[in-house]
PDB file of N, CA and C in Angstrom:
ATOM      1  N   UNK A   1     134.017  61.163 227.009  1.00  0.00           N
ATOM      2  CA  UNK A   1     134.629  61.140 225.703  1.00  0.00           C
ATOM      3  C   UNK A   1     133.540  61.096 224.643  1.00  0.00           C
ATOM      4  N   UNK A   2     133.990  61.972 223.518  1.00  0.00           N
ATOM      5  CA  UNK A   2     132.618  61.878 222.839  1.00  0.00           C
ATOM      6  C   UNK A   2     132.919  60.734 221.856  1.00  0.00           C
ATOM      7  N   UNK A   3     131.745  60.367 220.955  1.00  0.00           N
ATOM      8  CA  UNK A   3     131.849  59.198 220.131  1.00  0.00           C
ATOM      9  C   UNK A   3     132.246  59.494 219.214  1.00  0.00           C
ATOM     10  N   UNK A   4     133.179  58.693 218.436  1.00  0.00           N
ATOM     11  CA  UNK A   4     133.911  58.826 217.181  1.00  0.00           C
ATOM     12  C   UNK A   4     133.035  58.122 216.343  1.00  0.00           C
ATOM     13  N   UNK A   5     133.712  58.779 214.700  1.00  0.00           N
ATOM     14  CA  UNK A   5     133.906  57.572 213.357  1.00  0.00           C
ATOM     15  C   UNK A   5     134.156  56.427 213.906  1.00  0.00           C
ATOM     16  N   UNK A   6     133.361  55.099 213.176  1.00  0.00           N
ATOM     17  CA  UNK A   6     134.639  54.111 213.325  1.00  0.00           C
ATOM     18  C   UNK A   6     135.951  54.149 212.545  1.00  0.00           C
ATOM     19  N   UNK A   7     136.833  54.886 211.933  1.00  0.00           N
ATOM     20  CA  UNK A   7     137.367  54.987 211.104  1.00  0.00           C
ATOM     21  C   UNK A   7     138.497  55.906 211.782  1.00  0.00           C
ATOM     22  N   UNK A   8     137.987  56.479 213.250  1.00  0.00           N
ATOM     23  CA  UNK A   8     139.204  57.368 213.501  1.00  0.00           C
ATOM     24  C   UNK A   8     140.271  56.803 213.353  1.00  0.00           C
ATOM     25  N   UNK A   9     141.529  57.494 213.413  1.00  0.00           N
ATOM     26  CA  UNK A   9     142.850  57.186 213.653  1.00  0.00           C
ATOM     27  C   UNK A   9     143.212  57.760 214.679  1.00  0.00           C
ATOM     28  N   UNK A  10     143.760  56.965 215.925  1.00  0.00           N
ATOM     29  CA  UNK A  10     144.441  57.456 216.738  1.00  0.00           C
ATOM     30  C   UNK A  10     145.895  57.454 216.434  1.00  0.00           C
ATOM     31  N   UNK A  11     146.486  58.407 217.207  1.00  0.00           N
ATOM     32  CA  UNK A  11     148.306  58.629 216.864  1.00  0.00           C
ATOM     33  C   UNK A  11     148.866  57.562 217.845  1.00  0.00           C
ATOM     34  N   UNK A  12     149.902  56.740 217.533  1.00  0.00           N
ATOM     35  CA  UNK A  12     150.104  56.219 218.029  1.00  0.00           C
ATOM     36  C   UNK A  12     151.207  56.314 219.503  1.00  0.00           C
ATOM     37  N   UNK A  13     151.248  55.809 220.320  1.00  0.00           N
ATOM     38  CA  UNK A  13     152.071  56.010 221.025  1.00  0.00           C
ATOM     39  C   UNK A  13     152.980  57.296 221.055  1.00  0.00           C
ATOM     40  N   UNK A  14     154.225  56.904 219.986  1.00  0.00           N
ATOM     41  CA  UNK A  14     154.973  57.774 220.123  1.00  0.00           C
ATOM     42  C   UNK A  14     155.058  59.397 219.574  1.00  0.00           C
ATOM     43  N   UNK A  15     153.776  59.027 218.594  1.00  0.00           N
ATOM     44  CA  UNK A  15     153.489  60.350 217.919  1.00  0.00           C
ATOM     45  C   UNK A  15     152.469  60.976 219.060  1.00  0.00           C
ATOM     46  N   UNK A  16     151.769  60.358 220.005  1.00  0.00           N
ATOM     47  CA  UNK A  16     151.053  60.697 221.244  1.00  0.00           C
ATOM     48  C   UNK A  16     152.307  61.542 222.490  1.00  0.00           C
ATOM     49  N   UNK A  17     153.729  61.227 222.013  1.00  0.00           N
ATOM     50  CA  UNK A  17     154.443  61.523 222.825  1.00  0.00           C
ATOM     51  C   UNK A  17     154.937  62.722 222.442  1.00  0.00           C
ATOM     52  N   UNK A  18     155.156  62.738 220.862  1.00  0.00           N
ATOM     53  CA  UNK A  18     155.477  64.209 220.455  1.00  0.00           C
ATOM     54  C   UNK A  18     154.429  65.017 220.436  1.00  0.00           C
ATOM     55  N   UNK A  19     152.891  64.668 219.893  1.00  0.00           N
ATOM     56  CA  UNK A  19     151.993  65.679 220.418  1.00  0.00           C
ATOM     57  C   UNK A  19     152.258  66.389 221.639  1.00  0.00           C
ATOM     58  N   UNK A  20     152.146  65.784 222.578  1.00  0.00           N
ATOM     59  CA  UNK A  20     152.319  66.392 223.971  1.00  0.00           C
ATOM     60  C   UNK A  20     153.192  67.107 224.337  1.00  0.00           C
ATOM     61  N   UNK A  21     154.214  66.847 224.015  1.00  0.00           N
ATOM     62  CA  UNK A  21     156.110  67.632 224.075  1.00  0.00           C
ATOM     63  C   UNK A  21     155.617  68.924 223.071  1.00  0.00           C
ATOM     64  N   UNK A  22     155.014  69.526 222.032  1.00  0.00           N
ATOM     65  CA  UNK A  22     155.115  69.836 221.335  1.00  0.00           C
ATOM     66  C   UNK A  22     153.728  70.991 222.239  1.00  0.00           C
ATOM     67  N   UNK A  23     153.087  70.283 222.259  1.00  0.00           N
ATOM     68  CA  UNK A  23     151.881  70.865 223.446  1.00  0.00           C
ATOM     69  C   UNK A  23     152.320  71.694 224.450  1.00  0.00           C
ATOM     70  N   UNK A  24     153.304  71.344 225.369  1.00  0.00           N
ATOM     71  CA  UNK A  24     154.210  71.989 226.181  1.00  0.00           C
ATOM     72  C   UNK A  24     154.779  72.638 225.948  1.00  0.00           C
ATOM     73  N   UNK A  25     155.646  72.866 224.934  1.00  0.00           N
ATOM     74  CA  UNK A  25     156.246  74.335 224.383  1.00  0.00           C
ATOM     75  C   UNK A  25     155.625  75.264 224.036  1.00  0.00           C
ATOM     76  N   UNK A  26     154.554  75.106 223.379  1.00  0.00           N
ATOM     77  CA  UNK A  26     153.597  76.229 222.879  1.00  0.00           C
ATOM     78  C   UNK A  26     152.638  76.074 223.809  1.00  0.00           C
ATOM     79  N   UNK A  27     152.710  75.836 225.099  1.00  0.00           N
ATOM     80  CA  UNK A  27     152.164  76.508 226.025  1.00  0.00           C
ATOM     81  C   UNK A  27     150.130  75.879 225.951  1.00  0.00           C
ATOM     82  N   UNK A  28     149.762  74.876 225.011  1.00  0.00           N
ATOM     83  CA  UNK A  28     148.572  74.308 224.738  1.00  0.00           C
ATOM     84  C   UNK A  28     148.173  73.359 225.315  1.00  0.00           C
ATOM     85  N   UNK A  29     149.499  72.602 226.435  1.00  0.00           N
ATOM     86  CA  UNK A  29     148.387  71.644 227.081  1.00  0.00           C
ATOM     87  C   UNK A  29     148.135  71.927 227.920  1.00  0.00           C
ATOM     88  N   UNK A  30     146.673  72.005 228.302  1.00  0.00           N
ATOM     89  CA  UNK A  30     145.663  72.374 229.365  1.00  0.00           C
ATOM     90  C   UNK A  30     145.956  71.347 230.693  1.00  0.00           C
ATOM     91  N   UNK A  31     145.815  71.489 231.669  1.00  0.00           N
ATOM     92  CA  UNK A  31     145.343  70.907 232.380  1.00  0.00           C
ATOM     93  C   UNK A  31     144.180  70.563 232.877  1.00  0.00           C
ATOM     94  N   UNK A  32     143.716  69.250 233.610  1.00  0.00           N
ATOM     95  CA  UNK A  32     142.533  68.552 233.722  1.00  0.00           C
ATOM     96  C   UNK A  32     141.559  69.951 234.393  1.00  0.00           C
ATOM     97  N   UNK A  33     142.225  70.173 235.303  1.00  0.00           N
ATOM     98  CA  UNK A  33     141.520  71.369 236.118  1.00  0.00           C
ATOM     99  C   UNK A  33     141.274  72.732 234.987  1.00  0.00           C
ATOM    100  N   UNK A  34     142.217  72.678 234.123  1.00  0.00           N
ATOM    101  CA  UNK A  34     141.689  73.906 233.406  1.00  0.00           C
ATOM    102  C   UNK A  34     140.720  73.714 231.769  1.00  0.00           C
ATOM    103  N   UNK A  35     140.456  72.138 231.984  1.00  0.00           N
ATOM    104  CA  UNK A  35     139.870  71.451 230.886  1.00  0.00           C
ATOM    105  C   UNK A  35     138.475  71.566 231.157  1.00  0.00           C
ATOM    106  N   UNK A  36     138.095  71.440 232.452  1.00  0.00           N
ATOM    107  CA  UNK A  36     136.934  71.387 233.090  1.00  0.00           C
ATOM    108  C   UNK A  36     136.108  72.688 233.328  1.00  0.00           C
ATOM    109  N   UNK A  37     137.134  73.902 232.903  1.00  0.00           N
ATOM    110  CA  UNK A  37     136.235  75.413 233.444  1.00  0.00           C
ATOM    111  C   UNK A  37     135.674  75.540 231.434  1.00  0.00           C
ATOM    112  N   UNK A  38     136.145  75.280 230.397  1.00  0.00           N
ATOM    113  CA  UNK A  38     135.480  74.798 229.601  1.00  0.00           C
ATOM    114  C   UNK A  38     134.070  75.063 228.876  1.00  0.00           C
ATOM    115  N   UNK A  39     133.383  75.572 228.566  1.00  0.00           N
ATOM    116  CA  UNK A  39     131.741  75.888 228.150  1.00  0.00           C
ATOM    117  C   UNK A  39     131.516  75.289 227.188  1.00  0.00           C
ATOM    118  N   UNK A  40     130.480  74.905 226.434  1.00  0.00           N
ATOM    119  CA  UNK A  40     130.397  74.509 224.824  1.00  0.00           C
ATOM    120  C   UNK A  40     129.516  76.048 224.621  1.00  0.00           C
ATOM    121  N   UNK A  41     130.010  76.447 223.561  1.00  0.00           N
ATOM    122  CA  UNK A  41     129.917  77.627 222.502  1.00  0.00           C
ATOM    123  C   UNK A  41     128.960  78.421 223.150  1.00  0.00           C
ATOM    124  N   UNK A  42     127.558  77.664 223.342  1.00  0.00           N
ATOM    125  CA  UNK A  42     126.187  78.178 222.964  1.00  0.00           C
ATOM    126  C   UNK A  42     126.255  78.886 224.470  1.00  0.00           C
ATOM    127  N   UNK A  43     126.870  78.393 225.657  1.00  0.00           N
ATOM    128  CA  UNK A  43     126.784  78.366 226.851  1.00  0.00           C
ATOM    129  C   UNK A  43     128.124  79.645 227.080  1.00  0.00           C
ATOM    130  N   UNK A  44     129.262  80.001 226.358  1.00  0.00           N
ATOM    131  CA  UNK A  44     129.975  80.944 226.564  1.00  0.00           C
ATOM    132  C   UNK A  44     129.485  82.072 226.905  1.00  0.00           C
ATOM    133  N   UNK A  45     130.115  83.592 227.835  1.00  0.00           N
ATOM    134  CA  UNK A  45     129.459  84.389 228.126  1.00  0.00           C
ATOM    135  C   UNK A  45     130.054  85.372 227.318  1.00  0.00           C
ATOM    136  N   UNK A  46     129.611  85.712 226.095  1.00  0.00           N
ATOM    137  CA  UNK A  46     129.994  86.447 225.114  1.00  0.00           C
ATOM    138  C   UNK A  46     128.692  87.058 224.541  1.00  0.00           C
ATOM    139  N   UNK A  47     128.872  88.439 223.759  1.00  0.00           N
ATOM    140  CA  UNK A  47     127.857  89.409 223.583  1.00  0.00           C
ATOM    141  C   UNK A  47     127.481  88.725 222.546  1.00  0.00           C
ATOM    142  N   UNK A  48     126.068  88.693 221.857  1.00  0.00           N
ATOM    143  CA  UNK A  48     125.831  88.581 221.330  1.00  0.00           C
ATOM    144  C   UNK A  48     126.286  88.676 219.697  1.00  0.00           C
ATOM    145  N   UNK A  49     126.615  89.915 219.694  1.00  0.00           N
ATOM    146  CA  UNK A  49     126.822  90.531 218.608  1.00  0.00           C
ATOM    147  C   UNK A  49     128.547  89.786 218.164  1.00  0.00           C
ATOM    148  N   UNK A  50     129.268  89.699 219.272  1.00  0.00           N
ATOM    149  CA  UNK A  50     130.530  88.436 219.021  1.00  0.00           C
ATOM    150  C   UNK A  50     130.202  86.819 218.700  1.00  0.00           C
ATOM    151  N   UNK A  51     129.325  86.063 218.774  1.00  0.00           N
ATOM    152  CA  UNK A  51     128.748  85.633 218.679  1.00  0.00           C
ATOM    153  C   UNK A  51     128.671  85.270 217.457  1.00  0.00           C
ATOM    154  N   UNK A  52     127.930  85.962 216.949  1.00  0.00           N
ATOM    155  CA  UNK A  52     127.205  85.794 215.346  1.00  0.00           C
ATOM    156  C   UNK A  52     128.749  85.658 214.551  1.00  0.00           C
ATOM    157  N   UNK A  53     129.726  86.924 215.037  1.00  0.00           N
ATOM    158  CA  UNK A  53     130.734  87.480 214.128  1.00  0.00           C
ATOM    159  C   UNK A  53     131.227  85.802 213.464  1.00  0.00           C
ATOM    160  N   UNK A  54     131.519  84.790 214.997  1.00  0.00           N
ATOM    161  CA  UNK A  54     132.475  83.732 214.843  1.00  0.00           C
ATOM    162  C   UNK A  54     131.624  82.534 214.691  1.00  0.00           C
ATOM    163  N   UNK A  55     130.378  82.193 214.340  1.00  0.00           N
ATOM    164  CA  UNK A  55     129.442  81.032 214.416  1.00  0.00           C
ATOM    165  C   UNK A  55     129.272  81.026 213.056  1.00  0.00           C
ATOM    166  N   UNK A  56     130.136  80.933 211.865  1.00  0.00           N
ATOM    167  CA  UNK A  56     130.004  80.498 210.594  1.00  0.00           C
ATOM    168  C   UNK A  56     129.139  81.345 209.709  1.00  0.00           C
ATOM    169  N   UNK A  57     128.549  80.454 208.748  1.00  0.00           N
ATOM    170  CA  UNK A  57     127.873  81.275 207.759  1.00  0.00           C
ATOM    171  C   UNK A  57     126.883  81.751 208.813  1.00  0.00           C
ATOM    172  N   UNK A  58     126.097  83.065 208.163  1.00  0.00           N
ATOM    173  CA  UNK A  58     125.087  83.511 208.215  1.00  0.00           C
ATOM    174  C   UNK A  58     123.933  82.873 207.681  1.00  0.00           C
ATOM    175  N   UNK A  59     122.456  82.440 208.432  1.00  0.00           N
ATOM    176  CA  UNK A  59     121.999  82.042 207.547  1.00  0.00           C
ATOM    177  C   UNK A  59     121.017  82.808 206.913  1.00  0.00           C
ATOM    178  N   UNK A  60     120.490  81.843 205.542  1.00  0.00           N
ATOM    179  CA  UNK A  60     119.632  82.452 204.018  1.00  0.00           C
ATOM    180  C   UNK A  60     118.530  82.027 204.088  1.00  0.00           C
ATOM    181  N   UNK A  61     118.407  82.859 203.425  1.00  0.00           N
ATOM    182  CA  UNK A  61     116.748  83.157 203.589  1.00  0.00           C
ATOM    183  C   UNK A  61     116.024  81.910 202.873  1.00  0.00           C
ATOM    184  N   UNK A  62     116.786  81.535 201.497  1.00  0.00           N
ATOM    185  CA  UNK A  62     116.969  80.628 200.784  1.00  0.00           C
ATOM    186  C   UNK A  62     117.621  79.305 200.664  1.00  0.00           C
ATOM    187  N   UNK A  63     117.463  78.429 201.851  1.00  0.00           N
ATOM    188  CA  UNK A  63     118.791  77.410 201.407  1.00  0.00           C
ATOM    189  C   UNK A  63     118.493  76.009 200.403  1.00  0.00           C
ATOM    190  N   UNK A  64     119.857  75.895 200.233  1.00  0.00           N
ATOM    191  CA  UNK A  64     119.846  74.941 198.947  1.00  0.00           C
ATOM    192  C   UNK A  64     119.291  73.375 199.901  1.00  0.00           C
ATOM    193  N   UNK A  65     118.451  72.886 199.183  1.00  0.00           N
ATOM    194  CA  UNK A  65     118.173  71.456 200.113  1.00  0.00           C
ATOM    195  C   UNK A  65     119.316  70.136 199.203  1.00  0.00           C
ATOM    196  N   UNK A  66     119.660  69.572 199.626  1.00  0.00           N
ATOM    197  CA  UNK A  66     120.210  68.262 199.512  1.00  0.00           C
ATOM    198  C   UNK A  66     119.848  67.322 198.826  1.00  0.00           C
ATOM    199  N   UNK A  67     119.843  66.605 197.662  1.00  0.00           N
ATOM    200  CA  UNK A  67     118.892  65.960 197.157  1.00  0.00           C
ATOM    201  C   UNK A  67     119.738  64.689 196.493  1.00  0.00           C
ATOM    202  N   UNK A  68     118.927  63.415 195.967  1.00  0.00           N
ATOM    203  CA  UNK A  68     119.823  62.462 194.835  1.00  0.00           C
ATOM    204  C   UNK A  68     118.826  62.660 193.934  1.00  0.00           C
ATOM    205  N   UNK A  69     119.594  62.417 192.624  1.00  0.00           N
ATOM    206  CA  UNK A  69     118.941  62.196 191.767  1.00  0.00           C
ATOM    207  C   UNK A  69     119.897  62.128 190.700  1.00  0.00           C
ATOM    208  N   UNK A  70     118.989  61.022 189.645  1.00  0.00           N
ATOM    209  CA  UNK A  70     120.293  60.095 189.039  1.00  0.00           C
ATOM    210  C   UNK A  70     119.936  61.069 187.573  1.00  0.00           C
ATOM    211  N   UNK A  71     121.607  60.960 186.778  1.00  0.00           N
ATOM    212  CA  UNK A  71     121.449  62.189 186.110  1.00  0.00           C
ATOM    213  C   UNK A  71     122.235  61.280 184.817  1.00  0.00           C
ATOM    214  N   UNK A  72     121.956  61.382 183.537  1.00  0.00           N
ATOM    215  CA  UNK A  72     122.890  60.717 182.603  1.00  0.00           C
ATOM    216  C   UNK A  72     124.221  60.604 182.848  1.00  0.00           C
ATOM    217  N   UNK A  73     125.211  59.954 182.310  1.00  0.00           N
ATOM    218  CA  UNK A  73     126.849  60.361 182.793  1.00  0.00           C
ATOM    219  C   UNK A  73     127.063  61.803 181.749  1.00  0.00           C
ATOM    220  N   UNK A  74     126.667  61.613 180.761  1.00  0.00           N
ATOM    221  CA  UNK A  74     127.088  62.673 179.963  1.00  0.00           C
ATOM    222  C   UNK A  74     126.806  64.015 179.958  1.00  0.00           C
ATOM    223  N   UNK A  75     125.949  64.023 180.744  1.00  0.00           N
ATOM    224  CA  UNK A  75     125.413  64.981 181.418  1.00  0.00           C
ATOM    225  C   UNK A  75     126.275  65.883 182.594  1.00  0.00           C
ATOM    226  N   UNK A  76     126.375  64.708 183.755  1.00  0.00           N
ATOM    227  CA  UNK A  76     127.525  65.494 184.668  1.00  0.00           C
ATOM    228  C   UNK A  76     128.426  65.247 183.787  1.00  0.00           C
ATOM    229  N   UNK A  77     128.866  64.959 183.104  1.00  0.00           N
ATOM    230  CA  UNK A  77     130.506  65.004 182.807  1.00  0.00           C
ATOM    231  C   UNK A  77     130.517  66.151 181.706  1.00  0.00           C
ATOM    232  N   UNK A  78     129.797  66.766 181.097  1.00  0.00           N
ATOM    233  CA  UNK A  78     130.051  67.923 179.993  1.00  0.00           C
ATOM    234  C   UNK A  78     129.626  69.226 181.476  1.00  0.00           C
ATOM    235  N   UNK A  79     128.908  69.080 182.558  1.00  0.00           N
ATOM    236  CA  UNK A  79     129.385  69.884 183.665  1.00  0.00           C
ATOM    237  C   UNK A  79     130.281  70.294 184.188  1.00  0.00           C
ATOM    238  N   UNK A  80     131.179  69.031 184.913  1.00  0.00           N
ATOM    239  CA  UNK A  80     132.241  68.698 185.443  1.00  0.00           C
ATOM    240  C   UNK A  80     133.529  68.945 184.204  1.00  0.00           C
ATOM    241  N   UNK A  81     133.439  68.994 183.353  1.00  0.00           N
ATOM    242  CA  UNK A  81     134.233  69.369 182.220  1.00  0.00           C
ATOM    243  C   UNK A  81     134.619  70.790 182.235  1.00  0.00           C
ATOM    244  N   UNK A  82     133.462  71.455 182.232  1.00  0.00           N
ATOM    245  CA  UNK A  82     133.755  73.253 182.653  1.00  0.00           C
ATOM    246  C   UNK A  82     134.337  73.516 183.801  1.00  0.00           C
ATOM    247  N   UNK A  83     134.475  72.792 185.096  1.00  0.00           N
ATOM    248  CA  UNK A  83     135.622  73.477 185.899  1.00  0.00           C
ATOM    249  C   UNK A  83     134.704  73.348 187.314  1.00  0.00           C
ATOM    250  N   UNK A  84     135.503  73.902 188.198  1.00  0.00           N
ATOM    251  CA  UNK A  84     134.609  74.068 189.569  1.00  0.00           C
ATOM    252  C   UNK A  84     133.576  75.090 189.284  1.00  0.00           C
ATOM    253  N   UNK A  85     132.444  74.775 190.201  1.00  0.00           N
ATOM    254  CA  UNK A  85     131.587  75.270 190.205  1.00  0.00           C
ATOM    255  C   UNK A  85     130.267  74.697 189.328  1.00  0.00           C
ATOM    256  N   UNK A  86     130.546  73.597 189.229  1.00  0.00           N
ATOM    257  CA  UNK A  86     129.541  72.693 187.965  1.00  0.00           C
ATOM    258  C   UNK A  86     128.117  72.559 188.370  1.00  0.00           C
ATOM    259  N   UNK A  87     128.591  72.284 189.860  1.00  0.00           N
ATOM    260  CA  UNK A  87     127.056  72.457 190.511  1.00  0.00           C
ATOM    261  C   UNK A  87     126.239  73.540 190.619  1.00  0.00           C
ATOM    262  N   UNK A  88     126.565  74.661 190.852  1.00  0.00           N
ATOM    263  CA  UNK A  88     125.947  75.621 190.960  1.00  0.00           C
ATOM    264  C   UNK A  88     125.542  75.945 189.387  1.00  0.00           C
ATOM    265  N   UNK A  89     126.455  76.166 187.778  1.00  0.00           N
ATOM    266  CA  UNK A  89     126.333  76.264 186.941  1.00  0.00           C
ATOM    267  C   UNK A  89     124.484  75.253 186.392  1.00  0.00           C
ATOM    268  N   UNK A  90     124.771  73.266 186.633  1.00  0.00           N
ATOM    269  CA  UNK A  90     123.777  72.768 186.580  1.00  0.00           C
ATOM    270  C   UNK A  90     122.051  73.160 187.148  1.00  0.00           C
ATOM    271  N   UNK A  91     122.509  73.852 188.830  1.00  0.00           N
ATOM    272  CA  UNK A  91     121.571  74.207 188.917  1.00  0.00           C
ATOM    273  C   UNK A  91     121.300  75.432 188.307  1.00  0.00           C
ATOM    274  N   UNK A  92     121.456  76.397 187.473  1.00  0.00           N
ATOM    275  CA  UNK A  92     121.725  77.753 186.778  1.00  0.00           C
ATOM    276  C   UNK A  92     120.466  77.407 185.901  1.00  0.00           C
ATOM    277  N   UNK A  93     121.139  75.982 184.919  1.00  0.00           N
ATOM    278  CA  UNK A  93     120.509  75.865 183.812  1.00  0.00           C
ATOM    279  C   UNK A  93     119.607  75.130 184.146  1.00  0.00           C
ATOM    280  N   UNK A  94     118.989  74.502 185.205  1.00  0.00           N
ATOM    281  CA  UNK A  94     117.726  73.834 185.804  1.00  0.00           C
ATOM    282  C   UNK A  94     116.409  75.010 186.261  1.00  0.00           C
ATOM    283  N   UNK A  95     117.616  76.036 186.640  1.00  0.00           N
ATOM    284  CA  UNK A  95     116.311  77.333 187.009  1.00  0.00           C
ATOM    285  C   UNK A  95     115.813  77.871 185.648  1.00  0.00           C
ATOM    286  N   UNK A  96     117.023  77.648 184.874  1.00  0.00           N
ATOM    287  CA  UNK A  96     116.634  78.858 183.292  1.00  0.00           C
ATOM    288  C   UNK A  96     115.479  77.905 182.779  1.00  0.00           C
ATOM    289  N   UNK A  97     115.405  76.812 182.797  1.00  0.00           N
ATOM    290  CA  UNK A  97     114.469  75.657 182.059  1.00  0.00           C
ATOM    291  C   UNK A  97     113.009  75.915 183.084  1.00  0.00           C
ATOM    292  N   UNK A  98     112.704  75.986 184.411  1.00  0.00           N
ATOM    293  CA  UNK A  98     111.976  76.017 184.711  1.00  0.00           C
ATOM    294  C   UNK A  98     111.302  77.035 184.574  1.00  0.00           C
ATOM    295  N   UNK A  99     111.897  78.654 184.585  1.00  0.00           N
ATOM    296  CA  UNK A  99     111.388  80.297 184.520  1.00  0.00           C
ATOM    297  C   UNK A  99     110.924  79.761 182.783  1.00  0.00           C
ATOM    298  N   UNK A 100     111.322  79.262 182.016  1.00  0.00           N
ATOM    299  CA  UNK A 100     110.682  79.066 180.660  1.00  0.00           C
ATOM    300  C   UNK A 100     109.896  78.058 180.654  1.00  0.00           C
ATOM    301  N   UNK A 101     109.159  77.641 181.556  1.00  0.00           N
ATOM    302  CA  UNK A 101     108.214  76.311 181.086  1.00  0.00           C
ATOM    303  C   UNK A 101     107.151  77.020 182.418  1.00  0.00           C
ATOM    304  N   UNK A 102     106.931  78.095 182.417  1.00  0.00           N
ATOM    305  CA  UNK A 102     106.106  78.735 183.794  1.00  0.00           C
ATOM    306  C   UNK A 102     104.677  78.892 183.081  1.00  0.00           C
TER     307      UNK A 102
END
């Protein structure tokens, strides 16, 4: 069993009972024996080229790194004011400030 959140929620009992009933009609619960023939992803025998199609983003050449950094409130909030996408917009105007101070 792999390790959880501490925070999971398990279903309880009886909702453990309709999962399963519900499993059985649509034909999804596996059996132990057919749980076990099983691969993890990397180990499937699939072409390559299928592969890539279904393994998420592609990756960039460029990726964005992760960072904190503490920012006025008024600052994010006249961001966050314009709508989704605030982050990408902030970093917009962090690149325009830096290409002008080169």
């Amino acid at each position: 069993m792999p390790k959880l959140k501490p925070d999971t929620i398990w279903p309880s009992d009886e909702e453990d009972v309709e999962i399963t009933k519900q499993a059985i009609e649509d034909g999804t619960n596996l059996t132990d024996e057919e749980l076990v023939q099983f691969k993890p992803f990397e180990q499937a025998d699939l072409p390559e080229s299928l592969k890539k199609l279904v393994r998420g983003r592609p990756k960039i050449s460029n990726p964005k790194i992760s960072t904190t950094v503490r920012l006025d409130e008024d600052v994010i909030t006249f961001f966050k004011a314009k709508g989704k996408g605030w982050q990408t917009r902030l970093n917009e105007a962090l690149r325009s400030y830096m290409l002008s101070h080169k």
